[in-house]
Protein backbone atom coordinates (compact mmCIF):
# COMPACT_ATOMS: atom_id res chain seq x y z
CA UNK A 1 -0.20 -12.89 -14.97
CA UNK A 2 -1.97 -15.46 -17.77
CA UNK A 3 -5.03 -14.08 -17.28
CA UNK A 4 -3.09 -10.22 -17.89
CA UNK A 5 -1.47 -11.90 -20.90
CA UNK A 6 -5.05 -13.22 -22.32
CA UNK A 7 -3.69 -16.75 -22.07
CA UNK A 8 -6.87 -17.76 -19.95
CA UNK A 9 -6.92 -21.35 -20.24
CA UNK A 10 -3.18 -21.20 -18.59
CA UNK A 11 -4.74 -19.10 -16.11
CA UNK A 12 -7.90 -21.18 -15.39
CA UNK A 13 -5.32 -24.25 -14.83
CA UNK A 14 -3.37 -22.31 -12.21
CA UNK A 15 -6.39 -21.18 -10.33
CA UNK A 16 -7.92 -24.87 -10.04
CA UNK A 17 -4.45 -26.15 -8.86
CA UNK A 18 -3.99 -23.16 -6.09
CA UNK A 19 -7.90 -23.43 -5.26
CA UNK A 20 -7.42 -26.83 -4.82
CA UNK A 21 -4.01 -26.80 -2.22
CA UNK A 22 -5.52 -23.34 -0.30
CA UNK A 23 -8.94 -25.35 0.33
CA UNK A 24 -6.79 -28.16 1.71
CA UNK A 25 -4.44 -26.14 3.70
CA UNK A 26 -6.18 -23.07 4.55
CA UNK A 27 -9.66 -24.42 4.76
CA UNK A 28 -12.71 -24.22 2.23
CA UNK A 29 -14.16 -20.60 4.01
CA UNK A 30 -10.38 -19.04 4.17
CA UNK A 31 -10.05 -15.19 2.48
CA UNK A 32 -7.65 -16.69 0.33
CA UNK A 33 -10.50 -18.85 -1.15
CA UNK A 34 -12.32 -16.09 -1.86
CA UNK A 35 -9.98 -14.13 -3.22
CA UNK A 36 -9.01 -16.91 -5.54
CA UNK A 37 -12.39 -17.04 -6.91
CA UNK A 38 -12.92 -13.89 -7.39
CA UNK A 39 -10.11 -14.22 -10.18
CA UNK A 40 -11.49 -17.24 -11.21
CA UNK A 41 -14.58 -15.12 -11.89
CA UNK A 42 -12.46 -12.62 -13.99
CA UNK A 43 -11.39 -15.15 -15.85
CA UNK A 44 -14.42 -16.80 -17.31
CA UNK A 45 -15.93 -13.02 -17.80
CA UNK A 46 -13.18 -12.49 -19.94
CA UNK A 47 -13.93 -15.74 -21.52
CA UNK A 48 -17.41 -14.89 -22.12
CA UNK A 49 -18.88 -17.59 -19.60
CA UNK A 50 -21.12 -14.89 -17.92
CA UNK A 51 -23.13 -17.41 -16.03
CA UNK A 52 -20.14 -19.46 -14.47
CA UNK A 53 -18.50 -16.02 -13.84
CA UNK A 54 -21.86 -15.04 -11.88
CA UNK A 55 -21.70 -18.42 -9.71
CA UNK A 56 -18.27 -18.06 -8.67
CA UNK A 57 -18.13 -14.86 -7.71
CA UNK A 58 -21.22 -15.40 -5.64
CA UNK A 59 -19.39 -18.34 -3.93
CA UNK A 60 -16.57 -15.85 -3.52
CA UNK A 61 -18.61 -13.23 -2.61
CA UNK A 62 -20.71 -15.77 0.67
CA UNK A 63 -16.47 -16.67 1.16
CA UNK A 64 -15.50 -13.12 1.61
CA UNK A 65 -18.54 -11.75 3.56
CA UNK A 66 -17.65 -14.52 6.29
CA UNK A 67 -14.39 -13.37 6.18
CA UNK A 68 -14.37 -9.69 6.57
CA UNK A 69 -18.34 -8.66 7.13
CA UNK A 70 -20.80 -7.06 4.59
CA UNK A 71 -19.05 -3.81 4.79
CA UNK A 72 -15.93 -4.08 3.08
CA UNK A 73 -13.21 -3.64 0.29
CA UNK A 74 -13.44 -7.08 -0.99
CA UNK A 75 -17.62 -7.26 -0.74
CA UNK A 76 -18.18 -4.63 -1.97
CA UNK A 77 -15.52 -5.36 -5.22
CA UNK A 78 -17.62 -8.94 -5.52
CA UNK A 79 -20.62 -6.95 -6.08
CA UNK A 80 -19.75 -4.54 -7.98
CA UNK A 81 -17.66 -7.45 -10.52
CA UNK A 82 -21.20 -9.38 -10.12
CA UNK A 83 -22.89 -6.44 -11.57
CA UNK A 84 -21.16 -6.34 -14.48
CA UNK A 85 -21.35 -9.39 -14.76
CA UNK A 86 -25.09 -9.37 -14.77
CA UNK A 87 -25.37 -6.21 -17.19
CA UNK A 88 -22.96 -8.97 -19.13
CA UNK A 89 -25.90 -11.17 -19.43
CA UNK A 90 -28.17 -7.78 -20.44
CA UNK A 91 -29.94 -7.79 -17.29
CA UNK A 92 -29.05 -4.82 -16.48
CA UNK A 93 -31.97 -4.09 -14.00
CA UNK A 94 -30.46 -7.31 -12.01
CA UNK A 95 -27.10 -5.91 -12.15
CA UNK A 96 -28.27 -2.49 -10.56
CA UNK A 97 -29.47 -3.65 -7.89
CA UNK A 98 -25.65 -5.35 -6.97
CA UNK A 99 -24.46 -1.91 -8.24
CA UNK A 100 -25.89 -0.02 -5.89
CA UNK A 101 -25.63 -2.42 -3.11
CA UNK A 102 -21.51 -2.04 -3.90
CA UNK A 103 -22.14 1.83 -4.08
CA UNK A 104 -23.08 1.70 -0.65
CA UNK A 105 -20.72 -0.32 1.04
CA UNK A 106 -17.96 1.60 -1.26
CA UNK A 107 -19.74 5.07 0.78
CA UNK A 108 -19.88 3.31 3.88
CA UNK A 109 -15.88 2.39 3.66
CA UNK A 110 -14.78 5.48 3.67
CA UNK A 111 -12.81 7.27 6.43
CA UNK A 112 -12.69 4.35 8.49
CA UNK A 113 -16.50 4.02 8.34
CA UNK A 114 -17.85 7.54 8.83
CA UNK A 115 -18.64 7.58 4.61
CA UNK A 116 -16.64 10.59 4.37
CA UNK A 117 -14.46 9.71 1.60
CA UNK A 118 -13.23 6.89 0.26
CA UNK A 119 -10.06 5.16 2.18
CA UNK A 120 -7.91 4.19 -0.60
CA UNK A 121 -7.30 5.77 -4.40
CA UNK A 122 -8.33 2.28 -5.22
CA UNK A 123 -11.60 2.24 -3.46
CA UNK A 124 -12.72 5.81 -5.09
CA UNK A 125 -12.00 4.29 -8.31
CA UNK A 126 -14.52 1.71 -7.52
CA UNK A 127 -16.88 3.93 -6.04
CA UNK A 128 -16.78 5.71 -9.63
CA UNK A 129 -16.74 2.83 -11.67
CA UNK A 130 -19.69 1.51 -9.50
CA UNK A 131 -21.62 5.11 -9.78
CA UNK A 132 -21.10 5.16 -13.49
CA UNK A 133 -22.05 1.58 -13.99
CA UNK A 134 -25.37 2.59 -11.73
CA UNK A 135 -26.00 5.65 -13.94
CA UNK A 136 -25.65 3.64 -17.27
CA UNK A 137 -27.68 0.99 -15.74
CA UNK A 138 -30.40 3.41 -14.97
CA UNK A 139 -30.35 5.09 -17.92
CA UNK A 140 -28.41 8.88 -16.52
CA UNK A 141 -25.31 8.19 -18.26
């Protein structure tokens, strides 16, 4: 909600406190970890902090791999939030290459594998977002 409300230094607090009791409680690999992390990440690409946004969401990203396998909702939402990250930074060749590795999975997810379709509304929205991102990245958009 601080983080929604731009009050990110609020939100950073709150993060570091709940990282700190779900690392104790649920264990320093745990989904919830990951998750966390993955809105830490958000945060400090709102604040700018590209690089520390690119290191946590790869620790969130090796978290959430362990935790669900390469091909899923949550992987392939790390990478795609790493690659804009990364075009962030203006390396946007470095970001395409975790932009297309999302727009696979995001394929891959669909239809309970098959890559028909997408499974969720939420999960086309990525695949588009990831698509476009790939397109701009690549210079088709």
């Amino acid at each position: 909600v601080y983080s929604d409300q731009g009050k990110l230094e609020e939100a950073l607090a709150i993060f570091h406190k709940s990282n700190r009791i779900y690392r104790k409680t649920l264990g320093p690999k745990s989904a919830e970890v990951g998750a966390l992390l993955a809105q830490v990440a958000n945060v400090l690409r709102k604040q700018e902090k590209f690089d520390d946004a690119i290191a946590t969401v790869d620790e969130a990203l090796a978290i959430r791999r362990g935790a669900f396998g390469d091909d899923s909702h949550e992987v392939a939402d790390d990478l795609y939030n790493k690659a804009v990250y990364i075009a962030c930074t203006g390396d946007e060749e470095g970001a395409a290459v975790f932009a297309k590795e999302a727009v696979s999975i995001y394929a891959k997810i669909g239809d309970e594998g098959t890559g028909v379709a997408p499974k969720t509304a939420q999960d086309a929205v990525h695949l588009l977002d990831a698509v476009h991102l790939l397109a701009k990245l690549e210079g088709r958009a």
